[in-house]
N, C-alpha and C. Protein backbone atom coordinates (compact mmCIF):
# COMPACT_ATOMS: atom_id res chain seq x y z
N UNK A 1 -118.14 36.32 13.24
CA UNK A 1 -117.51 36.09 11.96
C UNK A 1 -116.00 36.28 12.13
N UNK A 2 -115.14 35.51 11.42
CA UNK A 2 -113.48 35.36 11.66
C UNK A 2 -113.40 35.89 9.76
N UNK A 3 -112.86 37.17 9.99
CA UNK A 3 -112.38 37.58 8.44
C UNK A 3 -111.06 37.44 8.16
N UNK A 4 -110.83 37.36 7.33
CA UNK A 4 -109.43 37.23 6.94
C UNK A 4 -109.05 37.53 5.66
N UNK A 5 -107.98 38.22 4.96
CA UNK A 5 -108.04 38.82 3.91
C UNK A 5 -107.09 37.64 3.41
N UNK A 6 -107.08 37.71 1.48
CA UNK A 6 -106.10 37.09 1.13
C UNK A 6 -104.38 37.20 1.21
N UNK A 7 -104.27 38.86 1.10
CA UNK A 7 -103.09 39.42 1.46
C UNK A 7 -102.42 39.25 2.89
N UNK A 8 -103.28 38.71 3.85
CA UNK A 8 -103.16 38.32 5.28
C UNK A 8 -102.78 36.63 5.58
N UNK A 9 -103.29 35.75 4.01
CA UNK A 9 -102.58 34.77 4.09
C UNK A 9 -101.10 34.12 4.30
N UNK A 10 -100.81 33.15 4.84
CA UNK A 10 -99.66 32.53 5.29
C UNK A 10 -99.24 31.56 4.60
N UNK A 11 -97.69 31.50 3.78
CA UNK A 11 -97.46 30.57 3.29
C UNK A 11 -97.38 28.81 3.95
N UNK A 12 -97.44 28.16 3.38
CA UNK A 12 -97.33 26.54 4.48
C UNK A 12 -96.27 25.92 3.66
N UNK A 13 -95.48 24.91 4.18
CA UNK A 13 -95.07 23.70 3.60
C UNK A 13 -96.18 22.49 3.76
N UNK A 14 -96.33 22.22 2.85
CA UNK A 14 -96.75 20.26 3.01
C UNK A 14 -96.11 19.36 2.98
N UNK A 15 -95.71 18.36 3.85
CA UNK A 15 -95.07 17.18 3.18
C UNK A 15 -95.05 16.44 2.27
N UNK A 16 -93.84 15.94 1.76
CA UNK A 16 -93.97 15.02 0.34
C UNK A 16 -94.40 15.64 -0.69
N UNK A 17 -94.38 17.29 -0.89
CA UNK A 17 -94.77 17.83 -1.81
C UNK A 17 -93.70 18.79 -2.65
N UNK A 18 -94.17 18.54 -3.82
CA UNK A 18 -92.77 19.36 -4.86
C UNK A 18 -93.23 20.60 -5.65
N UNK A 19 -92.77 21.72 -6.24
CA UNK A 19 -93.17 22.22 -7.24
C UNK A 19 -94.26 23.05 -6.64
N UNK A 20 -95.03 23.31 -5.27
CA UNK A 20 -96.18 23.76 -4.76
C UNK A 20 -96.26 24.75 -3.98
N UNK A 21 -96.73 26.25 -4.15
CA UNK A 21 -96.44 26.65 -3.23
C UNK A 21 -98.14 27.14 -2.29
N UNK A 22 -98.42 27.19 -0.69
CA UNK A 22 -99.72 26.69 -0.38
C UNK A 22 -99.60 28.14 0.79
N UNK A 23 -101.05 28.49 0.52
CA UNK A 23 -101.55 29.18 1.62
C UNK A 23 -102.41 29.02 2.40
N UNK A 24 -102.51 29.37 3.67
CA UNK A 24 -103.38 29.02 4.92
C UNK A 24 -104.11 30.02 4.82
N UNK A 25 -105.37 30.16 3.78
CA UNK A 25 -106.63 30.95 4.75
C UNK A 25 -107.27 30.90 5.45
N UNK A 26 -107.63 29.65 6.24
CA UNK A 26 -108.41 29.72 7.00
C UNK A 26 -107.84 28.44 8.18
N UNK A 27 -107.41 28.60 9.72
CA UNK A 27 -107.15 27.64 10.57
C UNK A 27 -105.98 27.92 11.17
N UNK A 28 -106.15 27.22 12.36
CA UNK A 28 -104.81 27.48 12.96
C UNK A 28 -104.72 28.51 13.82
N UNK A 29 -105.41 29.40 13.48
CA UNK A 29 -105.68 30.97 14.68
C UNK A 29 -106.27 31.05 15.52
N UNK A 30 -106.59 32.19 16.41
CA UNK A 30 -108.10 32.64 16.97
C UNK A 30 -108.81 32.76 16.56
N UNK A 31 -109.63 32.44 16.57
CA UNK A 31 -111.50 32.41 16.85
C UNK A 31 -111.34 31.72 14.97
N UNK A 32 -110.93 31.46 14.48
CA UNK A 32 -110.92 30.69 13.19
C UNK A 32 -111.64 29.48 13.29
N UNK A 33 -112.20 28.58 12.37
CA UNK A 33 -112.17 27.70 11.99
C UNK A 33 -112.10 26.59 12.95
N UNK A 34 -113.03 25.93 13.88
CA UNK A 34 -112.99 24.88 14.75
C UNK A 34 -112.68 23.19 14.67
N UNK A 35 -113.29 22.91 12.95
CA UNK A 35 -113.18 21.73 13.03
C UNK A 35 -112.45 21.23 11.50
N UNK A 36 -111.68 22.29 11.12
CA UNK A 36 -111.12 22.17 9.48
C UNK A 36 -110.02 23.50 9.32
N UNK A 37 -109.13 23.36 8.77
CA UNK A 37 -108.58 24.25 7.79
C UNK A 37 -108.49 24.57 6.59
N UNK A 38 -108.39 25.17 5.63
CA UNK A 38 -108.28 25.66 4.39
C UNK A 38 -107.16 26.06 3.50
N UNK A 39 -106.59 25.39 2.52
CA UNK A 39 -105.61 25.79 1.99
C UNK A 39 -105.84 26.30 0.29
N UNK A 40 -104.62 27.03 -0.27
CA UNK A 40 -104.76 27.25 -1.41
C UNK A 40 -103.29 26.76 -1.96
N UNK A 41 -103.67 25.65 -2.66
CA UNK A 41 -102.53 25.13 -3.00
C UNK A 41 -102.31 25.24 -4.88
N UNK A 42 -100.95 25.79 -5.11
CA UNK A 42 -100.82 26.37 -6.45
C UNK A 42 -99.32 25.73 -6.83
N UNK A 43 -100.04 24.14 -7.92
CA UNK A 43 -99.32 23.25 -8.45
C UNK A 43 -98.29 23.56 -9.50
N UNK A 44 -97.05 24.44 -9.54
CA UNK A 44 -96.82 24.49 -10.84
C UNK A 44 -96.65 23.18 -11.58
N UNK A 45 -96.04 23.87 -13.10
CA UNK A 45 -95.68 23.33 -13.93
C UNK A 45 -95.11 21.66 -13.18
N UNK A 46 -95.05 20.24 -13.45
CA UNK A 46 -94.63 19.40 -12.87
C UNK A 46 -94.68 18.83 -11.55
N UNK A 47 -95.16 20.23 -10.49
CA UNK A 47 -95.25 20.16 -9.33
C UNK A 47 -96.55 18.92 -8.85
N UNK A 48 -96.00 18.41 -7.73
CA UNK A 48 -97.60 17.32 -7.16
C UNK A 48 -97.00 17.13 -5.66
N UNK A 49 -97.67 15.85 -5.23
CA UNK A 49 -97.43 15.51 -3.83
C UNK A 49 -97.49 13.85 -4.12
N UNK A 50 -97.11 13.09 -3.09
CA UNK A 50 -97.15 12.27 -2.50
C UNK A 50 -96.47 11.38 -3.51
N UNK A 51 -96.26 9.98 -3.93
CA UNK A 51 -97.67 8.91 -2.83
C UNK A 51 -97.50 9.08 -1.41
N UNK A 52 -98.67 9.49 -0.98
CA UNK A 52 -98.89 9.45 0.37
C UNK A 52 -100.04 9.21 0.69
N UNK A 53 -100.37 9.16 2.10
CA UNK A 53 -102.12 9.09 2.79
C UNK A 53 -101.62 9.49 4.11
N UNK A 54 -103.15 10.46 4.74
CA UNK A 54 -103.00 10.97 5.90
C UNK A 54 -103.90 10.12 6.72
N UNK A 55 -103.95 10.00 7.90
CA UNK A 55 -105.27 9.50 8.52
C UNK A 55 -106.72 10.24 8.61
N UNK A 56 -106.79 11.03 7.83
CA UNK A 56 -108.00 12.53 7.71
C UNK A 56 -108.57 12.54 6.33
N UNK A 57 -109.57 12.37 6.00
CA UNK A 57 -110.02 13.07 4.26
C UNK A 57 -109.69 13.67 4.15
N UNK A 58 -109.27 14.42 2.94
CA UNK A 58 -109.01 15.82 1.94
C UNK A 58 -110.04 15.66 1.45
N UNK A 59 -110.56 17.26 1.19
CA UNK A 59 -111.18 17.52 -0.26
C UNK A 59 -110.48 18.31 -0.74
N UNK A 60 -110.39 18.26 -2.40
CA UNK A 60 -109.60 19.18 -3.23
C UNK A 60 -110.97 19.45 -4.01
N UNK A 61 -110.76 21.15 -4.33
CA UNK A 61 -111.45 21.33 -5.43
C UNK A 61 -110.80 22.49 -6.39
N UNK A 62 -110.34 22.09 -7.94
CA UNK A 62 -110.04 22.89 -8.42
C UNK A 62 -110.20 23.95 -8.89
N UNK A 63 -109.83 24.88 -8.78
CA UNK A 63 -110.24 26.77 -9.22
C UNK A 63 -109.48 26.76 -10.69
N UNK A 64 -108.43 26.98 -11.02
CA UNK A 64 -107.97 26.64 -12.33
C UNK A 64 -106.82 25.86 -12.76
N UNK A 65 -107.20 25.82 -13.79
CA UNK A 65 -105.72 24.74 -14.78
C UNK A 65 -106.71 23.31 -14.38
N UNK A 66 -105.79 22.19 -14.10
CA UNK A 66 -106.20 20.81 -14.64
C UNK A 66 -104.66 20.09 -13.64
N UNK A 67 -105.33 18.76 -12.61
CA UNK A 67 -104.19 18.16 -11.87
C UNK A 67 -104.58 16.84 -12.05
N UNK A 68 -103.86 16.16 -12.08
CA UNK A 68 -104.06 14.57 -11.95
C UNK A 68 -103.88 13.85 -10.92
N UNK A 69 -104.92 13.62 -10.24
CA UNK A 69 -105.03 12.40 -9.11
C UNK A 69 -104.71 11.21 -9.28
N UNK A 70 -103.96 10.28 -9.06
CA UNK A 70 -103.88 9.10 -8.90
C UNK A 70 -104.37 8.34 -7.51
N UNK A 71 -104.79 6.83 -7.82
CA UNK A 71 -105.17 6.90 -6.54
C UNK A 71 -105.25 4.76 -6.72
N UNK A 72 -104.93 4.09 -6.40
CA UNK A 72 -104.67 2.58 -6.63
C UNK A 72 -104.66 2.41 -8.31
N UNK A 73 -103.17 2.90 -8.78
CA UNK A 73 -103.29 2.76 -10.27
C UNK A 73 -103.72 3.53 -11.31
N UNK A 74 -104.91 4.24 -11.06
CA UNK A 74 -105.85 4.77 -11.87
C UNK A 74 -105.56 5.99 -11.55
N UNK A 75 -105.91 6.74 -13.19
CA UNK A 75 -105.78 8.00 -12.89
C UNK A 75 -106.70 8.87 -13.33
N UNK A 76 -107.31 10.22 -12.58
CA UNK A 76 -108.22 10.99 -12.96
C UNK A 76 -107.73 12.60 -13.41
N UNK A 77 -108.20 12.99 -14.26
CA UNK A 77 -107.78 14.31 -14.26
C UNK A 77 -109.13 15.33 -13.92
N UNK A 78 -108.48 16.05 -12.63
CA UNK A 78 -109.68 17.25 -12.34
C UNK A 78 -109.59 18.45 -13.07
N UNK A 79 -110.83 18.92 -13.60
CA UNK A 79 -110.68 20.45 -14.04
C UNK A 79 -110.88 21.15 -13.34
N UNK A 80 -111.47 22.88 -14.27
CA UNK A 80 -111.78 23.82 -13.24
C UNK A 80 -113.28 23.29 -12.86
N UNK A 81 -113.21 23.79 -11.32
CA UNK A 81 -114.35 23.48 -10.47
C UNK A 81 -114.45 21.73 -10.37
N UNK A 82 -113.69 20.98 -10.88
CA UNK A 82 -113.98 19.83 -10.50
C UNK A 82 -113.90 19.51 -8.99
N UNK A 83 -113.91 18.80 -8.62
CA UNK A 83 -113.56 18.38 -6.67
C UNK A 83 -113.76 16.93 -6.61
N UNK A 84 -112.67 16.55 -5.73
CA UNK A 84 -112.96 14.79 -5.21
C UNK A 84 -112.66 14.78 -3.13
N UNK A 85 -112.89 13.84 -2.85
CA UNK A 85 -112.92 13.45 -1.60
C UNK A 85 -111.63 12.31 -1.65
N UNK A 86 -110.73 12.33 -0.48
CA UNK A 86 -109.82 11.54 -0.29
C UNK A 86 -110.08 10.67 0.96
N UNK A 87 -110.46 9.67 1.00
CA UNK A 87 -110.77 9.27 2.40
C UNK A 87 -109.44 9.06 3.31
N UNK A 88 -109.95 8.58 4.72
CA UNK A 88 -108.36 8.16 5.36
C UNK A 88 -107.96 7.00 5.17
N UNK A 89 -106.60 7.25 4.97
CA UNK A 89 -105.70 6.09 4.61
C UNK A 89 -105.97 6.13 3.52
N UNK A 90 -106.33 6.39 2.01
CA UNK A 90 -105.92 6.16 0.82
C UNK A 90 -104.94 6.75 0.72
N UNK A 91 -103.96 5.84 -0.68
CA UNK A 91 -102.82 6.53 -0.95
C UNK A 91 -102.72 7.29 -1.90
N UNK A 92 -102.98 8.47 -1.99
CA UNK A 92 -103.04 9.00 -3.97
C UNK A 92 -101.73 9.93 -3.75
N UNK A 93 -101.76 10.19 -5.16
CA UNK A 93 -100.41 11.38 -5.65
C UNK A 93 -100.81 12.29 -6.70
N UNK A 94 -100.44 13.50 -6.70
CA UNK A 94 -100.85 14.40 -7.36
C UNK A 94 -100.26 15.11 -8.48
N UNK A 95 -100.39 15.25 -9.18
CA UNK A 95 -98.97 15.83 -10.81
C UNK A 95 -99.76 16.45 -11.30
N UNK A 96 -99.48 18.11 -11.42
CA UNK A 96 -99.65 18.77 -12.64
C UNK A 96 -98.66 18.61 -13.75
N UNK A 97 -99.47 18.03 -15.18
CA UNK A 97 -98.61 17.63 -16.06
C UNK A 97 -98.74 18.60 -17.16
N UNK A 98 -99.23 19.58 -16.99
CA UNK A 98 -99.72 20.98 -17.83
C UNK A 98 -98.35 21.67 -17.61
N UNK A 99 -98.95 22.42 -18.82
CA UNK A 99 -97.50 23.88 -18.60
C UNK A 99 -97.90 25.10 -18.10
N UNK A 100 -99.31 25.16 -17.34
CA UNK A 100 -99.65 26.16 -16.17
C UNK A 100 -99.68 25.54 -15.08
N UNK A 101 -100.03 26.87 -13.99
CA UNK A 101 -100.48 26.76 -12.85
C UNK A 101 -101.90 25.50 -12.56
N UNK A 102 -101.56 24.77 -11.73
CA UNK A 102 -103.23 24.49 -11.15
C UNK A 102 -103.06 25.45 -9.60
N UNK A 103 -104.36 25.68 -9.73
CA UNK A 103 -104.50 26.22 -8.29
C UNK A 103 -105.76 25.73 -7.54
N UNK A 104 -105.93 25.05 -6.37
CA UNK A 104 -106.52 24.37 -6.47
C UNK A 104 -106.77 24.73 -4.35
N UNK A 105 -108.49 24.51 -3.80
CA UNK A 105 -108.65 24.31 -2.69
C UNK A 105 -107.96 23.34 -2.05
N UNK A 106 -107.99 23.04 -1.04
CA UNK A 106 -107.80 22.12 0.19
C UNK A 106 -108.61 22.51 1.20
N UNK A 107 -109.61 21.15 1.97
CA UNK A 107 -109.85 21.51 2.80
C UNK A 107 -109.90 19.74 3.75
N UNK A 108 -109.17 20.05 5.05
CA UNK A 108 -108.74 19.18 5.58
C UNK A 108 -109.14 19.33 7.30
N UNK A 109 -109.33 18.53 7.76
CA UNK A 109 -110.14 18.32 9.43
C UNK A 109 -109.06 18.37 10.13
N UNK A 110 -109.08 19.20 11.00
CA UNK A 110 -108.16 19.44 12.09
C UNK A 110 -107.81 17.81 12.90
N UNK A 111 -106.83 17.60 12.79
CA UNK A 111 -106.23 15.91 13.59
C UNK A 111 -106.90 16.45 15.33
N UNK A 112 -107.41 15.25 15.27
CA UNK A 112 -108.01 15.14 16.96
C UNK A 112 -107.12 15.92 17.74
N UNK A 113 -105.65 15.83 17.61
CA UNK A 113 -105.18 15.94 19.03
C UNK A 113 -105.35 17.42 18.62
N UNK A 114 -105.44 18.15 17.87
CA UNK A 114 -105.46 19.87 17.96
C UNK A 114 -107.03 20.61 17.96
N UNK A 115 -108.09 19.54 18.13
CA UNK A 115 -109.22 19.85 18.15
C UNK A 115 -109.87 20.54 19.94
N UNK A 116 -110.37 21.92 19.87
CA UNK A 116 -110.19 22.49 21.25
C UNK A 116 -111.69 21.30 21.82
């Protein structure tokens, strides 16, 4: 078992992202996490990401508040506990348009070339 406390978390930058600030619980270390990492990403007020696309799925799943996915035009709004799948190469963008926090999972597949 690889434990890790929350207080032991690490802040991250993401690219193309505003307003967000994200922690690494899980990846990137020893004996961690082989084929994924884990983030906790906490949207303020206005804050989102992209348009962008990675070559990797995301899953997001939200813990609280409410974010809006866009994704060819259309737009969805996730609640709490909602979750979607991003495949590779889609382009979506993300906006919290609330006047709280979203705080919200990430969990994303380690890119081949860093896979042991």
């Amino acid at each position: 078992m690889h434990l890790k406390r929350f207080a032991e978390a690490k802040p991250y930058e993401a690219p193309n992202h505003h307003g967000v600030v994200g922690l690494r619980l899980q990846g990137f270390e020893p004996n961690g996490p082989a084929n994924q990492w884990i983030g906790l990403s906490q949207f303020l007020p206005g804050g989102g990401a992209g348009p962008d696309s990675t070559p990797f799925e995301k899953v997001y799943v939200v813990l609280d508040g409410e974010i809006a996915v866009i994704v060819a035009g259309e737009e969805c709004v996730l609640g709490k506990y909602d979750s979607c799948t991003i495949p590779p190469g889609e382009v979506r963008e993300i906006v919290n348009r609330r006047n709280d926090v979203c705080t919200m999972l990430v969990v994303i597949p380690y890119p081949l070339a860093v896979k042991p």
